[in-house]
PDB file of N, CA and C in Angstrom:
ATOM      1  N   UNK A   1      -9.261  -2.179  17.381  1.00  0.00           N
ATOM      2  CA  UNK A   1      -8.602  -3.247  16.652  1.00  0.00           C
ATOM      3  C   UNK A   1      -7.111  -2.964  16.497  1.00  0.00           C
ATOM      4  N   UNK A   2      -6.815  -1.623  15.981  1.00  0.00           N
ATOM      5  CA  UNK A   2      -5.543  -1.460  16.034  1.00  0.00           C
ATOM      6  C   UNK A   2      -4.496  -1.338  17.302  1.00  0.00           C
ATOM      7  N   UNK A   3      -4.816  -1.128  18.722  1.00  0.00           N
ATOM      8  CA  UNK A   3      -4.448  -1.568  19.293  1.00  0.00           C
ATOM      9  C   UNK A   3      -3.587  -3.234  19.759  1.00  0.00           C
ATOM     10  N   UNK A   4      -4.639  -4.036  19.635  1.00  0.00           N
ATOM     11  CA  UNK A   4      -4.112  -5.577  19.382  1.00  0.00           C
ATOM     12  C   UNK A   4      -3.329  -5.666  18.357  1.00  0.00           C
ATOM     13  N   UNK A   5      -2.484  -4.817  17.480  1.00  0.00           N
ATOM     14  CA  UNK A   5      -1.188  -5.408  16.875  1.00  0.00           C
ATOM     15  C   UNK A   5      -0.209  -4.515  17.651  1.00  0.00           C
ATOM     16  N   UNK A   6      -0.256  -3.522  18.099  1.00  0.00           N
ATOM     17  CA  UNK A   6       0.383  -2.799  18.749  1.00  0.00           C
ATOM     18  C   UNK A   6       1.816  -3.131  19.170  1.00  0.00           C
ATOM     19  N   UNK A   7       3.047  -2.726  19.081  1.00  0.00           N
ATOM     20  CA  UNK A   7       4.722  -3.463  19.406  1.00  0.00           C
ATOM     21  C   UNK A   7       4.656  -3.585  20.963  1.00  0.00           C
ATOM     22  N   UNK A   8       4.751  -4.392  21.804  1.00  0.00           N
ATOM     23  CA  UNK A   8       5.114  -4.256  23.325  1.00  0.00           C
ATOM     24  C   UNK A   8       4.514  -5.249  23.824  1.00  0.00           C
ATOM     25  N   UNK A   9       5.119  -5.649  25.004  1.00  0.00           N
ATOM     26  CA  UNK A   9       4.499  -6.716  26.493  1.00  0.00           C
ATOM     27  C   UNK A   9       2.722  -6.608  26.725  1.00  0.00           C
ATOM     28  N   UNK A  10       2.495  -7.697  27.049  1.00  0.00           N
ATOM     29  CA  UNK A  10       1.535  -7.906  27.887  1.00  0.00           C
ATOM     30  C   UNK A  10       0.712  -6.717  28.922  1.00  0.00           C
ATOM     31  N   UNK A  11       2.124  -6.432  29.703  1.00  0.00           N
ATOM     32  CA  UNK A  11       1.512  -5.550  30.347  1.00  0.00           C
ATOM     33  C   UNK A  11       1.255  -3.873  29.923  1.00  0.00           C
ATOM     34  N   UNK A  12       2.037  -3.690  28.621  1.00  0.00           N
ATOM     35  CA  UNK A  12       1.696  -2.166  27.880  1.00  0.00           C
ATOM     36  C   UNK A  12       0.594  -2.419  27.195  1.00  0.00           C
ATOM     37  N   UNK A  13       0.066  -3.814  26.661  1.00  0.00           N
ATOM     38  CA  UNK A  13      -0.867  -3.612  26.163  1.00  0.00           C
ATOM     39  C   UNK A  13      -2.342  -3.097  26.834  1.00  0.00           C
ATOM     40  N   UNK A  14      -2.459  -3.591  27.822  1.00  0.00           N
ATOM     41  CA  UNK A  14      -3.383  -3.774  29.191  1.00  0.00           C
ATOM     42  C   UNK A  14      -3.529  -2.533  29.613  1.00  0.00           C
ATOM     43  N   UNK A  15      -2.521  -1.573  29.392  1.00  0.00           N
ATOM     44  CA  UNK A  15      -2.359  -0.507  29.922  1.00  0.00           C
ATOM     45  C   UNK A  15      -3.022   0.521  28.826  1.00  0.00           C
ATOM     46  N   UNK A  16      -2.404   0.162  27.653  1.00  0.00           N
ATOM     47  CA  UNK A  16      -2.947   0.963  26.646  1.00  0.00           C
ATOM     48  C   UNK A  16      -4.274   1.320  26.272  1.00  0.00           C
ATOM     49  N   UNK A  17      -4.635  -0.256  26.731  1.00  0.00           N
ATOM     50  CA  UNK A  17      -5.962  -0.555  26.403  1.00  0.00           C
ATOM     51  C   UNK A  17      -7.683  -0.441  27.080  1.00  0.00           C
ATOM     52  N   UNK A  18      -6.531  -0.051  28.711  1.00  0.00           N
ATOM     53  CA  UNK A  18      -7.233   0.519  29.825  1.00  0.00           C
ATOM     54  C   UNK A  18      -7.463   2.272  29.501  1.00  0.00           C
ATOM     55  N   UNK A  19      -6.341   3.011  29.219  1.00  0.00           N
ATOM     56  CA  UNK A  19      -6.516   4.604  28.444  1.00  0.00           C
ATOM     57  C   UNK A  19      -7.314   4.537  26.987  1.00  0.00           C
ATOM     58  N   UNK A  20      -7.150   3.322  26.521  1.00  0.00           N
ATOM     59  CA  UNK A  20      -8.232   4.379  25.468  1.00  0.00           C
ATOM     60  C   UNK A  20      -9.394   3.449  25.393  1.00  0.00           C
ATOM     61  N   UNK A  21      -9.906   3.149  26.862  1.00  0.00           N
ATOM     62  CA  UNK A  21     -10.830   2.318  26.529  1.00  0.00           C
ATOM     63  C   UNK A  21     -11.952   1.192  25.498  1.00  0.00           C
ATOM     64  N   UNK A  22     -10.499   0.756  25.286  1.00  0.00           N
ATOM     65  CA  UNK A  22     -10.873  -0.481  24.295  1.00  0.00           C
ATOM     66  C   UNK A  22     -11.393  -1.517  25.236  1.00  0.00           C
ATOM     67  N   UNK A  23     -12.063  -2.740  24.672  1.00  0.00           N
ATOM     68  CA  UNK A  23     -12.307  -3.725  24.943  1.00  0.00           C
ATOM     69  C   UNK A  23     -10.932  -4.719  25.305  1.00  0.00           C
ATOM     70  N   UNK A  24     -10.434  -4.835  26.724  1.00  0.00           N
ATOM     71  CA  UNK A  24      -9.103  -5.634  27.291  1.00  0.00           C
ATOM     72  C   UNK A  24      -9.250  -7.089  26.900  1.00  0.00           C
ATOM     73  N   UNK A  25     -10.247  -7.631  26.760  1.00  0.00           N
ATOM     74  CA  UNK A  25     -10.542  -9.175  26.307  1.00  0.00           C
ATOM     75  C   UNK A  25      -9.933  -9.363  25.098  1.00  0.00           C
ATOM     76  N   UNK A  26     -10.486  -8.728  23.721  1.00  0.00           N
ATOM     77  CA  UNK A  26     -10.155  -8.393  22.563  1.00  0.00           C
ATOM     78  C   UNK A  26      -8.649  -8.068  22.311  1.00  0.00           C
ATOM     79  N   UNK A  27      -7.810  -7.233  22.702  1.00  0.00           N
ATOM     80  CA  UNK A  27      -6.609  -6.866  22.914  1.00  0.00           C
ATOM     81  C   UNK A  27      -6.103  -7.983  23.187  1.00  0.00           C
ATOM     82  N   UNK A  28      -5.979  -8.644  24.781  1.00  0.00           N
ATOM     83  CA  UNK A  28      -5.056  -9.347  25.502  1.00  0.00           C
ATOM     84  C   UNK A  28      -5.131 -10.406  24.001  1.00  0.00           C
ATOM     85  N   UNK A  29      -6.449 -11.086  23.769  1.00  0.00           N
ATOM     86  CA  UNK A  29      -6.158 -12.034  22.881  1.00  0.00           C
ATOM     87  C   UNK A  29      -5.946 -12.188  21.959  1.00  0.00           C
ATOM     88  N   UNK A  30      -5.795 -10.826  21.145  1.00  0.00           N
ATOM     89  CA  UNK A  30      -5.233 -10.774  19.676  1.00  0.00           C
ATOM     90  C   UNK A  30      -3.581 -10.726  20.061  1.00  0.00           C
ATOM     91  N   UNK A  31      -3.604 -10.250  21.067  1.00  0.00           N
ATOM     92  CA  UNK A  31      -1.660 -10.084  21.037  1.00  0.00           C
ATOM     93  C   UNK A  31      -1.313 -11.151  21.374  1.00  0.00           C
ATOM     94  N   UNK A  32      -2.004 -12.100  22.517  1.00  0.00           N
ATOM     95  CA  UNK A  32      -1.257 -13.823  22.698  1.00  0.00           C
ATOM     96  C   UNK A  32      -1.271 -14.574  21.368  1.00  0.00           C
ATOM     97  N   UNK A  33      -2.361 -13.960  20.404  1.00  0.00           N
ATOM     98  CA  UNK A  33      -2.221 -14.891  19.234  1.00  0.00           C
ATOM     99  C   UNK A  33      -1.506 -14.600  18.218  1.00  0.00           C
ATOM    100  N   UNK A  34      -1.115 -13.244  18.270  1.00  0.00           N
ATOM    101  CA  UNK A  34      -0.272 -13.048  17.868  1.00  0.00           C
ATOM    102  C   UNK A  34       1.473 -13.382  17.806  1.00  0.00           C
ATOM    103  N   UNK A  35       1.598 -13.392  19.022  1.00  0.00           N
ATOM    104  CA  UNK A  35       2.608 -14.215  20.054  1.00  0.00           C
ATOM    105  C   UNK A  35       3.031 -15.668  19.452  1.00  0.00           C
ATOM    106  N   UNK A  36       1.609 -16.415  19.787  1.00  0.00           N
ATOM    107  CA  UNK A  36       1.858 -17.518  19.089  1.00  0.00           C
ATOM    108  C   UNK A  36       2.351 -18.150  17.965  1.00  0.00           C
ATOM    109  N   UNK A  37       1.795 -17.164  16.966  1.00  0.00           N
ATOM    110  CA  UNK A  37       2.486 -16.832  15.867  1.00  0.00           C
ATOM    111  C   UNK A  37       3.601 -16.840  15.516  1.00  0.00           C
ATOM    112  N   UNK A  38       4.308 -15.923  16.002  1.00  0.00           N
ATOM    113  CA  UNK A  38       5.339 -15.698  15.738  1.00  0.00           C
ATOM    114  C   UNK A  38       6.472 -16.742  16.082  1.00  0.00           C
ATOM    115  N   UNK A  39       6.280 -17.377  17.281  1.00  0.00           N
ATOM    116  CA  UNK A  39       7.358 -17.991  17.533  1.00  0.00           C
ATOM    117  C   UNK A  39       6.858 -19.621  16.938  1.00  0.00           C
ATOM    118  N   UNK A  40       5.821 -20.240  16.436  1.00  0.00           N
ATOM    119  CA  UNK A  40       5.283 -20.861  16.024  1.00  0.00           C
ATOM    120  C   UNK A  40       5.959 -20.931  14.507  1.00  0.00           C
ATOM    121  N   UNK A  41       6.431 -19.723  13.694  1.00  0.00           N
ATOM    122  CA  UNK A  41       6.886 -19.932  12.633  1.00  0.00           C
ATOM    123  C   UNK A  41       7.959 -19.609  12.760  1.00  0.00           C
ATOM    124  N   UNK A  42       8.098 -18.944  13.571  1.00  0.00           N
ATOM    125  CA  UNK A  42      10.076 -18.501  13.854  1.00  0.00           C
ATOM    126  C   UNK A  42      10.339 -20.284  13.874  1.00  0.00           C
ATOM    127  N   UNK A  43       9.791 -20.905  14.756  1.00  0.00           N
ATOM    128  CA  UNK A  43      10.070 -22.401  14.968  1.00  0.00           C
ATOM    129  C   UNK A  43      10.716 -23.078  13.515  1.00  0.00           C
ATOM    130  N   UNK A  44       9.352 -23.024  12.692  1.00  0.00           N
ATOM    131  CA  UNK A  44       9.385 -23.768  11.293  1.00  0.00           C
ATOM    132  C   UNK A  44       9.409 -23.390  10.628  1.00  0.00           C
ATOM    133  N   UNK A  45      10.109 -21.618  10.528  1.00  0.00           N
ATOM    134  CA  UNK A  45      11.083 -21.570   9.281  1.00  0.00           C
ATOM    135  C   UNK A  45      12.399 -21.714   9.911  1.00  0.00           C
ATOM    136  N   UNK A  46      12.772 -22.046  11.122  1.00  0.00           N
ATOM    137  CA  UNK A  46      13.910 -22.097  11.485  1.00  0.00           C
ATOM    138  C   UNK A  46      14.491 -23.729  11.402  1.00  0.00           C
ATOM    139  N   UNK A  47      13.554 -24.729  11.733  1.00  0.00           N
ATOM    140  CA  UNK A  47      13.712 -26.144  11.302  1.00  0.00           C
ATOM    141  C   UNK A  47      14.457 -26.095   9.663  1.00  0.00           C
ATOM    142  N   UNK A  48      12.777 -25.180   8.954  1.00  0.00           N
ATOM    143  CA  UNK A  48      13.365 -25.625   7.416  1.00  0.00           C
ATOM    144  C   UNK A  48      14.553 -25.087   7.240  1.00  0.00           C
ATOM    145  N   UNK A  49      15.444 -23.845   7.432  1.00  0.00           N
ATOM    146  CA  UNK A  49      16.955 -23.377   7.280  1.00  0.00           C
ATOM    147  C   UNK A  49      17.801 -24.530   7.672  1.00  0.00           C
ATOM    148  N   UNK A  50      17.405 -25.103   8.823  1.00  0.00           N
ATOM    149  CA  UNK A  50      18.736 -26.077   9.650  1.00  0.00           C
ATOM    150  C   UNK A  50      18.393 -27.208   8.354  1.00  0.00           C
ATOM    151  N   UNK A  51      17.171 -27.683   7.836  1.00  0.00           N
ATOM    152  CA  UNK A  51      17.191 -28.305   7.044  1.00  0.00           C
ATOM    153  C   UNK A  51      18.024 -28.593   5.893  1.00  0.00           C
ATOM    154  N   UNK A  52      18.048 -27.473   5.218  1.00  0.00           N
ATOM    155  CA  UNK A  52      18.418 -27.064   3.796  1.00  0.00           C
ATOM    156  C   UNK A  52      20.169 -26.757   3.663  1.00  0.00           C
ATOM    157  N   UNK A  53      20.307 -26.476   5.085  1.00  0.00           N
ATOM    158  CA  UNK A  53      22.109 -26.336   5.229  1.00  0.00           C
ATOM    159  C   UNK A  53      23.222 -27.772   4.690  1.00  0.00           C
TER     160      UNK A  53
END
């Protein structure tokens, strides 16, 4: 599990996740959703700032 928050690309994760034999399904898709995340609210807290100016 702790792997999938892990700091880095796509492809370090894959890699990481291939050495310590974690489950790669689990990984890849906690970090895209993670991903999503982020720029998903980077988005709309960045609307609400331009807002409030």
């Amino acid at each position: 599990m702790a792997l999938s928050f892990l700091p880095g690309g796509q492809g370090e994760m894959v890699v990481i996740g291939i050495i310590a034999g974690a489950d790669l399904s689990f990984v890849v898709s906690h970090h895209l959703m993670r991903l999503f995340t982020v720029i998903l609210f980077a988005r709309l807290i960045g609307k609400g700032l331009i807002r409030h100016r």
